[in-house]
N, C-alpha and C. Protein backbone atom coordinates (compact mmCIF):
# COMPACT_ATOMS: atom_id res chain seq x y z
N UNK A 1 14.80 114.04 51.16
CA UNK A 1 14.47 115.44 51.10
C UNK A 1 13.87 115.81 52.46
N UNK A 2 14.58 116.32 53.36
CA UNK A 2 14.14 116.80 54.66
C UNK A 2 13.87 118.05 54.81
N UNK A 3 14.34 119.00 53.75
CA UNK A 3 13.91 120.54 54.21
C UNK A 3 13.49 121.31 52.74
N UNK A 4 12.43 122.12 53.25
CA UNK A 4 11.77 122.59 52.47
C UNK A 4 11.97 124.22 52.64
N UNK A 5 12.26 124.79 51.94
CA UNK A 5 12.82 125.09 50.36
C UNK A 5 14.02 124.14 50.33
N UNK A 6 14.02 123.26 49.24
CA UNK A 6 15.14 123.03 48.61
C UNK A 6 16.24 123.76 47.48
N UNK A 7 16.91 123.58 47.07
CA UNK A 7 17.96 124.40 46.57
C UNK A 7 17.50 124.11 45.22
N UNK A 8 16.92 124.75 44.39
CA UNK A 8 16.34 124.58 43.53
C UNK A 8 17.66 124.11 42.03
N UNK A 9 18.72 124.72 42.22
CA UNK A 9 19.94 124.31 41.08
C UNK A 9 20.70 123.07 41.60
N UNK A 10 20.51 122.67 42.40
CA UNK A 10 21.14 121.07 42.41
C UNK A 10 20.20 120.23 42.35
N UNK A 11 18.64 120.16 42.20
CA UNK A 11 18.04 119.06 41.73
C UNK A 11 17.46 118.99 40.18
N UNK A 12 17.78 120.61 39.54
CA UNK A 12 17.50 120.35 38.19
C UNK A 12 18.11 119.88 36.80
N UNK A 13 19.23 119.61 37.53
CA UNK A 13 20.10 118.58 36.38
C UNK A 13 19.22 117.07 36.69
N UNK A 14 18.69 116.86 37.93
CA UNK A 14 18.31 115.94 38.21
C UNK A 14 17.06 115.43 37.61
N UNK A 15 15.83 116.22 37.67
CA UNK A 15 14.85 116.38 37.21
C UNK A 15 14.61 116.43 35.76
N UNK A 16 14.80 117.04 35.05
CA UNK A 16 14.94 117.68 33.43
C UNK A 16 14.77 116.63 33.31
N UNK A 17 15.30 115.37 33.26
CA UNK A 17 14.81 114.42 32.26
C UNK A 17 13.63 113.49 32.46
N UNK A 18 12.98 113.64 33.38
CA UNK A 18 11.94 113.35 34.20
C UNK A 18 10.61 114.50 33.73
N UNK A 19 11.11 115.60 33.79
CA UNK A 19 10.17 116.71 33.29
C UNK A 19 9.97 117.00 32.16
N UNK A 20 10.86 116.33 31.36
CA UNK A 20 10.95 116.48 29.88
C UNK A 20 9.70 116.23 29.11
N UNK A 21 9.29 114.56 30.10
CA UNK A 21 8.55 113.62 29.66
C UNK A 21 7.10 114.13 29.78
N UNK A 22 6.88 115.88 29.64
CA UNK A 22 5.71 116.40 29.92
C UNK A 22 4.17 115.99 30.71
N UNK A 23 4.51 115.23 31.80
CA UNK A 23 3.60 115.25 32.99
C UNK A 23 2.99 116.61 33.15
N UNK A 24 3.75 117.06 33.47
CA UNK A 24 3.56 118.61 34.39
C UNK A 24 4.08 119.72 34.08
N UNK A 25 3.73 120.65 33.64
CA UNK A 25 4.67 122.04 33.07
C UNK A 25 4.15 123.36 33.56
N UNK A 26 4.66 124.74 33.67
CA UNK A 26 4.23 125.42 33.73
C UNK A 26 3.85 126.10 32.74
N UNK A 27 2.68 126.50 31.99
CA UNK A 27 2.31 127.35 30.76
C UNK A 27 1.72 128.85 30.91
N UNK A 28 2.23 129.77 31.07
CA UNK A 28 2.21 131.31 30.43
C UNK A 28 1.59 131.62 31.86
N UNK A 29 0.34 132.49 31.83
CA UNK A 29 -0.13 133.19 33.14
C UNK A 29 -1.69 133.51 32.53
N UNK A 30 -2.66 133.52 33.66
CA UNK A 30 -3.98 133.86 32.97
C UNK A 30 -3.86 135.93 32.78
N UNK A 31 -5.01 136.22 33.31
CA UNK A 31 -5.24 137.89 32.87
C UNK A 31 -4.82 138.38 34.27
N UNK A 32 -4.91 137.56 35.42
CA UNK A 32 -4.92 138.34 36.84
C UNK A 32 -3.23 137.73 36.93
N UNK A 33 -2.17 137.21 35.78
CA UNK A 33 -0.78 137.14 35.98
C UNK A 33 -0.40 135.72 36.54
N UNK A 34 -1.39 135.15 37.31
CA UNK A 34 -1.12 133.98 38.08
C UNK A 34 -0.61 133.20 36.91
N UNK A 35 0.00 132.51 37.17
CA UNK A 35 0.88 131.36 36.85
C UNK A 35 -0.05 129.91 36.49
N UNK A 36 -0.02 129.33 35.38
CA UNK A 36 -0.86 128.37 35.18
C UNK A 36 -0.06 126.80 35.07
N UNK A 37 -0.38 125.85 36.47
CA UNK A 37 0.52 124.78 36.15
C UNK A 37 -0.70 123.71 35.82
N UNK A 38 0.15 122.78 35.14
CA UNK A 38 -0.95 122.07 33.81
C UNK A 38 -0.02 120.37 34.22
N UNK A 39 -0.98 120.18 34.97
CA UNK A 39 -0.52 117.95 34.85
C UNK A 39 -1.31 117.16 33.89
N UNK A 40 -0.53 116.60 33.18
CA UNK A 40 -1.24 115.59 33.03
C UNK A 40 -1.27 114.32 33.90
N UNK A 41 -2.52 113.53 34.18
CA UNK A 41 -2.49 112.58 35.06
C UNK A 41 -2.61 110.98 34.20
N UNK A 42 -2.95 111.19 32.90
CA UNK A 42 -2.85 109.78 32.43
C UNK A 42 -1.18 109.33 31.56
N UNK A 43 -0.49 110.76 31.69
CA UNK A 43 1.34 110.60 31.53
C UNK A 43 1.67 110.27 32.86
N UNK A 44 1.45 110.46 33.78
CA UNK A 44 1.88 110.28 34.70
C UNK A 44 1.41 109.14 35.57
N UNK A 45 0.72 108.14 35.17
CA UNK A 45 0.09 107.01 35.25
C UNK A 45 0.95 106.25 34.41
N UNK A 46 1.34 106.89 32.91
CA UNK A 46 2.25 105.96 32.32
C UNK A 46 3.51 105.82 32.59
N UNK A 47 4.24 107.19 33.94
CA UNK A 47 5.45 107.22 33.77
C UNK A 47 6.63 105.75 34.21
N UNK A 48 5.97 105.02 35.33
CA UNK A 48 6.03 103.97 35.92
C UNK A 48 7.86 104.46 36.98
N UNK A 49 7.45 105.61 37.37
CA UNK A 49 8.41 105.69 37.99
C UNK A 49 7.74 105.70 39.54
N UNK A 50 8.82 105.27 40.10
CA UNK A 50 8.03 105.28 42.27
C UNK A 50 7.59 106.34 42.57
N UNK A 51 6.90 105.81 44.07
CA UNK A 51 6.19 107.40 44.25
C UNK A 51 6.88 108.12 44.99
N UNK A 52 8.10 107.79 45.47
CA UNK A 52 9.23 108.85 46.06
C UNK A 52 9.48 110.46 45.14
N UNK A 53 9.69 109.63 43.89
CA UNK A 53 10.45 110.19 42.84
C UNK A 53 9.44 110.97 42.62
N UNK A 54 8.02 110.30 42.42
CA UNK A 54 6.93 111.73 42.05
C UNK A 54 6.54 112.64 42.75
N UNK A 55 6.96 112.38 43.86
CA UNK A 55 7.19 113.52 45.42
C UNK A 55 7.83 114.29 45.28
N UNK A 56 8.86 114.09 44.93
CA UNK A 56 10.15 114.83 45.12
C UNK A 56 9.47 115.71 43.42
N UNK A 57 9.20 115.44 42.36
CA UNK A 57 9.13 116.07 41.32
C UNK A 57 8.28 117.03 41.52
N UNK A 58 6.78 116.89 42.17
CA UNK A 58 6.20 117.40 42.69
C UNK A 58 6.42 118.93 43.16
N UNK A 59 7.61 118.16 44.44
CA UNK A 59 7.65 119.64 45.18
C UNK A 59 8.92 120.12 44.54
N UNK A 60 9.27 120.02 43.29
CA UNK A 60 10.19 120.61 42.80
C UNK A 60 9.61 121.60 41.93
N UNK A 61 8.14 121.16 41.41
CA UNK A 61 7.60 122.01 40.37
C UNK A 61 6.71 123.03 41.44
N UNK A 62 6.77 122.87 42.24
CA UNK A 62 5.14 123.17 43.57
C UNK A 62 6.78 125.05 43.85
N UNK A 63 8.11 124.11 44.25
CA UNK A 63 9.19 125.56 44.51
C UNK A 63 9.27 126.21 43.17
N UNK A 64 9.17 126.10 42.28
CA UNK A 64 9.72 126.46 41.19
C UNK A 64 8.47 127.61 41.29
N UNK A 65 7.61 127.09 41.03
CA UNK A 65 6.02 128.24 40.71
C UNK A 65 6.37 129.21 42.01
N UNK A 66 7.06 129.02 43.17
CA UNK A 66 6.61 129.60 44.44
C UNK A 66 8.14 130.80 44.45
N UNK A 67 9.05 130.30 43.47
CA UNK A 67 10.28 131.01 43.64
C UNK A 67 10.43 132.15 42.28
N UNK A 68 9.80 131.33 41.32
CA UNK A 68 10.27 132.18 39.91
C UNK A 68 9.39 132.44 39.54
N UNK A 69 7.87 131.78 39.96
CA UNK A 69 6.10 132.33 39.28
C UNK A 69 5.91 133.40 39.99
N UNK A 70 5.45 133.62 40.79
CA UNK A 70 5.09 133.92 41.94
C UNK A 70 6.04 136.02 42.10
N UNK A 71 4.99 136.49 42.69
CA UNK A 71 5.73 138.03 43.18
C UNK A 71 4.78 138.90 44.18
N UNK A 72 5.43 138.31 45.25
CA UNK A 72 5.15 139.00 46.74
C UNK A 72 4.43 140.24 46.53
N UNK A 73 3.23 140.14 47.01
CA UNK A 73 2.19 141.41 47.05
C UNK A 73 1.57 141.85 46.01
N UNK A 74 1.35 141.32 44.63
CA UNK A 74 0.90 141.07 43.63
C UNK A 74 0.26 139.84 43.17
N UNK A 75 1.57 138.75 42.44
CA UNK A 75 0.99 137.73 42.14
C UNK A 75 1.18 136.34 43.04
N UNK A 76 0.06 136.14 44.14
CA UNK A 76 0.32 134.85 45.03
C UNK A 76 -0.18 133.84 45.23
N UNK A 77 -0.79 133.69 44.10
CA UNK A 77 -1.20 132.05 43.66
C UNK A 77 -1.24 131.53 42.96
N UNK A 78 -1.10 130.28 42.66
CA UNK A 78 -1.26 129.96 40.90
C UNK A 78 -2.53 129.33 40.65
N UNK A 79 -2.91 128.66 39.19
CA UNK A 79 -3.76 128.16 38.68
C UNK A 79 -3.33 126.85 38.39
N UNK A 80 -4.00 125.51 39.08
CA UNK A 80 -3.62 124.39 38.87
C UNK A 80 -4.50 123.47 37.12
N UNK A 81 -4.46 123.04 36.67
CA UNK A 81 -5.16 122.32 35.36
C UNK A 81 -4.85 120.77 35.76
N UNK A 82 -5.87 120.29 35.86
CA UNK A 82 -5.38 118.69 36.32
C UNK A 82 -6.17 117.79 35.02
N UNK A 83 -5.45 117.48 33.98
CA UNK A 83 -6.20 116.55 33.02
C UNK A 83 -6.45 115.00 32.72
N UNK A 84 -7.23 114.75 33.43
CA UNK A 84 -7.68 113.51 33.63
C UNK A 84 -8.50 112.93 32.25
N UNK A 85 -8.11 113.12 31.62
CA UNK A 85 -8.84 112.65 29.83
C UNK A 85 -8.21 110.82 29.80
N UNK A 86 -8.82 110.17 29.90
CA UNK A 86 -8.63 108.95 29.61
C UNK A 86 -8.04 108.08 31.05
N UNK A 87 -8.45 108.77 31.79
CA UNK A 87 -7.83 107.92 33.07
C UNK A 87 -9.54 108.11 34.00
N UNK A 88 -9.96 106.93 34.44
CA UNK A 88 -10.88 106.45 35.16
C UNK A 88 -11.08 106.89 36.75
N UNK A 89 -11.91 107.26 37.37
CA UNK A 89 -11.82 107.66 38.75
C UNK A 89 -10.84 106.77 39.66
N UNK A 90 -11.05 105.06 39.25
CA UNK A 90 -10.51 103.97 39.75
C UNK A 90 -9.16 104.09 39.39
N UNK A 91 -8.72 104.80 38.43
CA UNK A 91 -7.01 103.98 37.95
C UNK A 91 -6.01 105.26 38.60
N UNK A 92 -7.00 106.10 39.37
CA UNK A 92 -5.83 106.77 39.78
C UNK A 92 -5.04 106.40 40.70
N UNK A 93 -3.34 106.66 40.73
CA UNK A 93 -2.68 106.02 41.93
C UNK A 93 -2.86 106.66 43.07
N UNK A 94 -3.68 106.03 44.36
CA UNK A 94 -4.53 105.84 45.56
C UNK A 94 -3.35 106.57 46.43
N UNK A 95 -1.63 106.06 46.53
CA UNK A 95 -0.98 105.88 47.03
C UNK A 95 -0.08 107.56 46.87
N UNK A 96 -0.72 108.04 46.37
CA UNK A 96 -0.05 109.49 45.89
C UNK A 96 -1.15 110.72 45.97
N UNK A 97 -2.55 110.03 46.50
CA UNK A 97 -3.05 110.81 47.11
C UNK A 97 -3.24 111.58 48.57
């Protein structure tokens, strides 16, 4: 993946089944419209996939909020939720920070 924006319809046949596995989703919008994206970090500790792949998923969900959340001169940021419920300061992967 060398260029950023990527083409968002040729990597989501790719993805979907990777995203399925509810890591990371986008859920509804708060009161000011922003866009609320929601990780879980102890699914994604279990996913045991490389950290290429969680890169690339990453900035697939990071375009998605920025192409289809998102509306120029209104709504331009989102709300991140990072849920760390059962995962230890120590067990996070170091290598993806």
């Amino acid at each position: 993946m060398n260029s950023f924006p990527m083409q968002m319809s040729s990597f989501e046949s790719v993805f979907f089944p990777e995203l399925n596995k509810g890591f990371a989703y986008v859920y509804k919008r708060d009161r000011a419209f922003r866009p609320i994206m929601y990780i879980n970090v102890n699914k994604v500790k279990k996913l045991k996939t490389d950290n290429d792949t969680l890169v690339k998923l990453s900035t697939y969900m990071l375009q998605f909020v920025i192409t289809r959340a998102l509306i120029p001169g209104k709504v331009e940021n989102w709300i991140s939720i990072v849920d760390m419920k059962g995962v230890g300061i120590t067990e996070i992967p170091k290598k993806l920070l």
